[in-house]
C-alpha atoms as a PDB file:
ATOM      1  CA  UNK A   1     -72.791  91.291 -97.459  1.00  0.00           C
ATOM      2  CA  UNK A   2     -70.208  93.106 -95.733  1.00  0.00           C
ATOM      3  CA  UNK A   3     -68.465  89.831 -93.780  1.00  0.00           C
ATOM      4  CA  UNK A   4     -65.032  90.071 -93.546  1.00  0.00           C
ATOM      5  CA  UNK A   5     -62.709  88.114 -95.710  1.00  0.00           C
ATOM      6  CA  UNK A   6     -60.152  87.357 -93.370  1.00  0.00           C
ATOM      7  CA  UNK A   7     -60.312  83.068 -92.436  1.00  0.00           C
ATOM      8  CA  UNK A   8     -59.464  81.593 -89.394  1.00  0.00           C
ATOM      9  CA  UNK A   9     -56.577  79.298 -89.502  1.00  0.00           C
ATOM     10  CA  UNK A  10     -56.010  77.539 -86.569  1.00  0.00           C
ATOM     11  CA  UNK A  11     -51.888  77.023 -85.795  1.00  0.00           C
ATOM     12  CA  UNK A  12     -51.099  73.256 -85.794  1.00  0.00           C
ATOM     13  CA  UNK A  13     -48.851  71.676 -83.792  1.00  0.00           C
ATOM     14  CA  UNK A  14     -44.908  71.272 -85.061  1.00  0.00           C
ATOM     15  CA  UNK A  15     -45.447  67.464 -84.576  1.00  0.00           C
ATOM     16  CA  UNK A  16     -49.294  65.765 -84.886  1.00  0.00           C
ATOM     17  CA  UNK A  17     -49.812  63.939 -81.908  1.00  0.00           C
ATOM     18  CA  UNK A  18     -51.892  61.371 -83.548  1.00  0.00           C
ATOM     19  CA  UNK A  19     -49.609  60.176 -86.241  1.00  0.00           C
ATOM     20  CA  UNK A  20     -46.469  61.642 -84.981  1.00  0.00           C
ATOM     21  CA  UNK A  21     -45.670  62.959 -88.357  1.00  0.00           C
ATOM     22  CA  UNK A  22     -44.803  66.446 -88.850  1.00  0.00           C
ATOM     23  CA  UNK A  23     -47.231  69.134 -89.836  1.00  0.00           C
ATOM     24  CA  UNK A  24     -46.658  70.910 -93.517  1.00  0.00           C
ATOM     25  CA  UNK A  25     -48.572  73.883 -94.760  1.00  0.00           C
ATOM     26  CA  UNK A  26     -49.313  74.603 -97.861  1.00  0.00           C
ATOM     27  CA  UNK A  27     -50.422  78.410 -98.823  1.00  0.00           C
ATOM     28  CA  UNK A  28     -52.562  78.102-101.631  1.00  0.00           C
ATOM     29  CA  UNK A  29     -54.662  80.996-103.316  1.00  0.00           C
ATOM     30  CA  UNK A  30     -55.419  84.286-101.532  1.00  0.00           C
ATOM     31  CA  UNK A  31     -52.728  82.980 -98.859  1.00  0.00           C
ATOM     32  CA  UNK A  32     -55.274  80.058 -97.402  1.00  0.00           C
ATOM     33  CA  UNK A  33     -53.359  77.935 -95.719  1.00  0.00           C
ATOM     34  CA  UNK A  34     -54.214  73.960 -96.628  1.00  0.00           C
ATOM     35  CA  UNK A  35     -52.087  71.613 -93.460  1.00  0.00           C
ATOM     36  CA  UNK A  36     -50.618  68.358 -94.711  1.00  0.00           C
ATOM     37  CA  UNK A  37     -49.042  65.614 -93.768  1.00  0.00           C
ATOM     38  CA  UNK A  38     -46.128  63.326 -95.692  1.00  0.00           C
ATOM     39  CA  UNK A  39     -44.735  59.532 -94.977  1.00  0.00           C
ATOM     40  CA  UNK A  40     -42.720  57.404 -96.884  1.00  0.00           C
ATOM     41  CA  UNK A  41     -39.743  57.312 -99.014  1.00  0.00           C
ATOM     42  CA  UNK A  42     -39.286  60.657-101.571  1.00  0.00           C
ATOM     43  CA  UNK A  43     -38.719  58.301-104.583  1.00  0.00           C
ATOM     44  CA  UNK A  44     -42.031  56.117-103.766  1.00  0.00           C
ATOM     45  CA  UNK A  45     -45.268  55.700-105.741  1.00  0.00           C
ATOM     46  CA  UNK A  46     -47.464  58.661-104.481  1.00  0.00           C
ATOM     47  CA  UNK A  47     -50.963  58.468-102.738  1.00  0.00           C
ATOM     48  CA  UNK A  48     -53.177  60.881-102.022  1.00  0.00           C
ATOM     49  CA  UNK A  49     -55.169  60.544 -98.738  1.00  0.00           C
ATOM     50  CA  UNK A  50     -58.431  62.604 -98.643  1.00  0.00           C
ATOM     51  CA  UNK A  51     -60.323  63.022 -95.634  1.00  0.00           C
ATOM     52  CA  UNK A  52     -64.488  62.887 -95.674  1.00  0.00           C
ATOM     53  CA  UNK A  53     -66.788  65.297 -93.745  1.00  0.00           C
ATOM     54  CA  UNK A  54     -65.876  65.702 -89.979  1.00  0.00           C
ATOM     55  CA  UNK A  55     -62.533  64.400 -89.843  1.00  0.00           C
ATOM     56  CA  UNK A  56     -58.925  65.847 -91.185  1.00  0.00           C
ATOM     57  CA  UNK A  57     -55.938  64.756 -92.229  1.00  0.00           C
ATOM     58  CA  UNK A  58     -55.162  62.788 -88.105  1.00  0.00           C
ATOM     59  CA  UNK A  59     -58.167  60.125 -89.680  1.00  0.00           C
ATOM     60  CA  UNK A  60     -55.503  58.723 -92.231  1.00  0.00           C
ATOM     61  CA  UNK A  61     -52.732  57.281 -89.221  1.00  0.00           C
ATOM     62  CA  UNK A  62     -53.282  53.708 -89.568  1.00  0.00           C
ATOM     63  CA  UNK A  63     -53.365  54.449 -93.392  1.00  0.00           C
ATOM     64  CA  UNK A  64     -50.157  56.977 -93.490  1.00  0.00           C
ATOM     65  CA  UNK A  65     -48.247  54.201 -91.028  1.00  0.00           C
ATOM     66  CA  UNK A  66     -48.958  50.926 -93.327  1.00  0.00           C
ATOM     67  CA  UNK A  67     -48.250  52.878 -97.010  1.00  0.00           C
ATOM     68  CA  UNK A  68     -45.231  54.592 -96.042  1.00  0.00           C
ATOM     69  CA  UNK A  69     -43.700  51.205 -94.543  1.00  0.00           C
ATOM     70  CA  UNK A  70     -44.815  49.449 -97.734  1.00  0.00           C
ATOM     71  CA  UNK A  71     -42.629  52.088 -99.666  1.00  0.00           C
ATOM     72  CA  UNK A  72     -45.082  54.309-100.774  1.00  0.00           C
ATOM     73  CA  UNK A  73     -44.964  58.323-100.619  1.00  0.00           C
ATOM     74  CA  UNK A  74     -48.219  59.294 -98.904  1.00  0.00           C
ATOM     75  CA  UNK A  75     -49.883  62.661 -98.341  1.00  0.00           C
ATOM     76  CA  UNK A  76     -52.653  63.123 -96.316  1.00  0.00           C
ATOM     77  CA  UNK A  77     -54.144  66.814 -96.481  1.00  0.00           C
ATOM     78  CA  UNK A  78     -56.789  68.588 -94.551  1.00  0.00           C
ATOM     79  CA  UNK A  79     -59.177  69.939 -97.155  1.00  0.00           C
ATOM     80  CA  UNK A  80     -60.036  73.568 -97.233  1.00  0.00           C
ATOM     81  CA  UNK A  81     -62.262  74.576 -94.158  1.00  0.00           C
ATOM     82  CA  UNK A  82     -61.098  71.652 -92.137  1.00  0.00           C
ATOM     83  CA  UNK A  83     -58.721  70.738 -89.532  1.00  0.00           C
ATOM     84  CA  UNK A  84     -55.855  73.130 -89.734  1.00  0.00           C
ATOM     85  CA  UNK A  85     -56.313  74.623 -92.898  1.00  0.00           C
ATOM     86  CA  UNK A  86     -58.432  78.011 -93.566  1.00  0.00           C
ATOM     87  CA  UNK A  87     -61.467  78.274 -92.870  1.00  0.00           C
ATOM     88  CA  UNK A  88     -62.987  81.432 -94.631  1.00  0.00           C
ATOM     89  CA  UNK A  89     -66.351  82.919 -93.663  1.00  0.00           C
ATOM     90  CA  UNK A  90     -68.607  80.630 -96.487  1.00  0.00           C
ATOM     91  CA  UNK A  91     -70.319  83.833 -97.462  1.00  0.00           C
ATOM     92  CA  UNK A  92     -66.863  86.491 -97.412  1.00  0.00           C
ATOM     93  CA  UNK A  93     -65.875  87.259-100.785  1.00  0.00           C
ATOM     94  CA  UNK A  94     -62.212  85.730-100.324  1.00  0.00           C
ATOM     95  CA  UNK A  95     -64.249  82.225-100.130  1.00  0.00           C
ATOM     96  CA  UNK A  96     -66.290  82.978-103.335  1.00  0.00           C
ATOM     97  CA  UNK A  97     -63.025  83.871-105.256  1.00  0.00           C
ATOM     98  CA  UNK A  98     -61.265  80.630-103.934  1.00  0.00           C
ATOM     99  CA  UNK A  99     -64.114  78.470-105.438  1.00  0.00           C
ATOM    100  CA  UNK A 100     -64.615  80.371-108.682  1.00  0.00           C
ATOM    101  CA  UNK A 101     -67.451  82.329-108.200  1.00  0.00           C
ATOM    102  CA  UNK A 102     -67.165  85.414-110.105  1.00  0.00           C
ATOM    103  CA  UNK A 103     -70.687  86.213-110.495  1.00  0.00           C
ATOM    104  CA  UNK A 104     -71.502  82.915-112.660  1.00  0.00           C
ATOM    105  CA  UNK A 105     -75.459  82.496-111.450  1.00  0.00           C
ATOM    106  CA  UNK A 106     -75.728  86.680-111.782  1.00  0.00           C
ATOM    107  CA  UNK A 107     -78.236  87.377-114.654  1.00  0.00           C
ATOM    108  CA  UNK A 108     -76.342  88.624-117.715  1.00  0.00           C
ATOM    109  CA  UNK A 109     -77.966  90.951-119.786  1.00  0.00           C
ATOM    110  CA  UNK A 110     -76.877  90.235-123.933  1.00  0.00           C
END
């Protein structure tokens, strides 16, 4: 398949306008962008905040309000192919590198 292996990353905004925190991102391997979002104090207990299907990073608000305020240091990330993070073509050889396949179900002669 000749798809190109360039993703679309859509720009988010400086500021998210649903939790009013600011919008990090992260550029992970092959320079995919992942977007995140941080509240709390630095020296707090961490917590991760991981969306499910159809939703992003925005779905945590209520979540990244109340933690942070209770002292905690909480991220909140938009996973790979959702929200504002890359989203390669699923087929384009930059998204089968990402997830480790390097020709693992190929037949292997011995």
């Amino acid at each position: 398949n000749n798809r190109s292996a360039r993703s679309y990353t859509p720009t988010p905004p400086k500021i998210s306008p649903a939790t009013g925190l600011k919008n990090n991102v992260y550029t992970w391997k092959s320079d995919q962008q992942i977007r995140y979002q941080v509240n709390g104090p630095e020296d707090g207990p961490a917590v991760v905040l991981v969306h499910g299907l159809f939703v992003n990073a925005d779905h945590w608000r209520k979540s990244l309000d109340f933690l942070g305020k209770e002292g905690y240091r909480v991220y909140a990330l938009d996973l790979w192919g959702c929200g504002y993070s890359s989203k390669p073509p699923r087929d384009s050889a930059i998204a089968k590198a990402v997830n480790g396949e390097h020709g693992r179900f190929q037949s292997r002669e011995d």
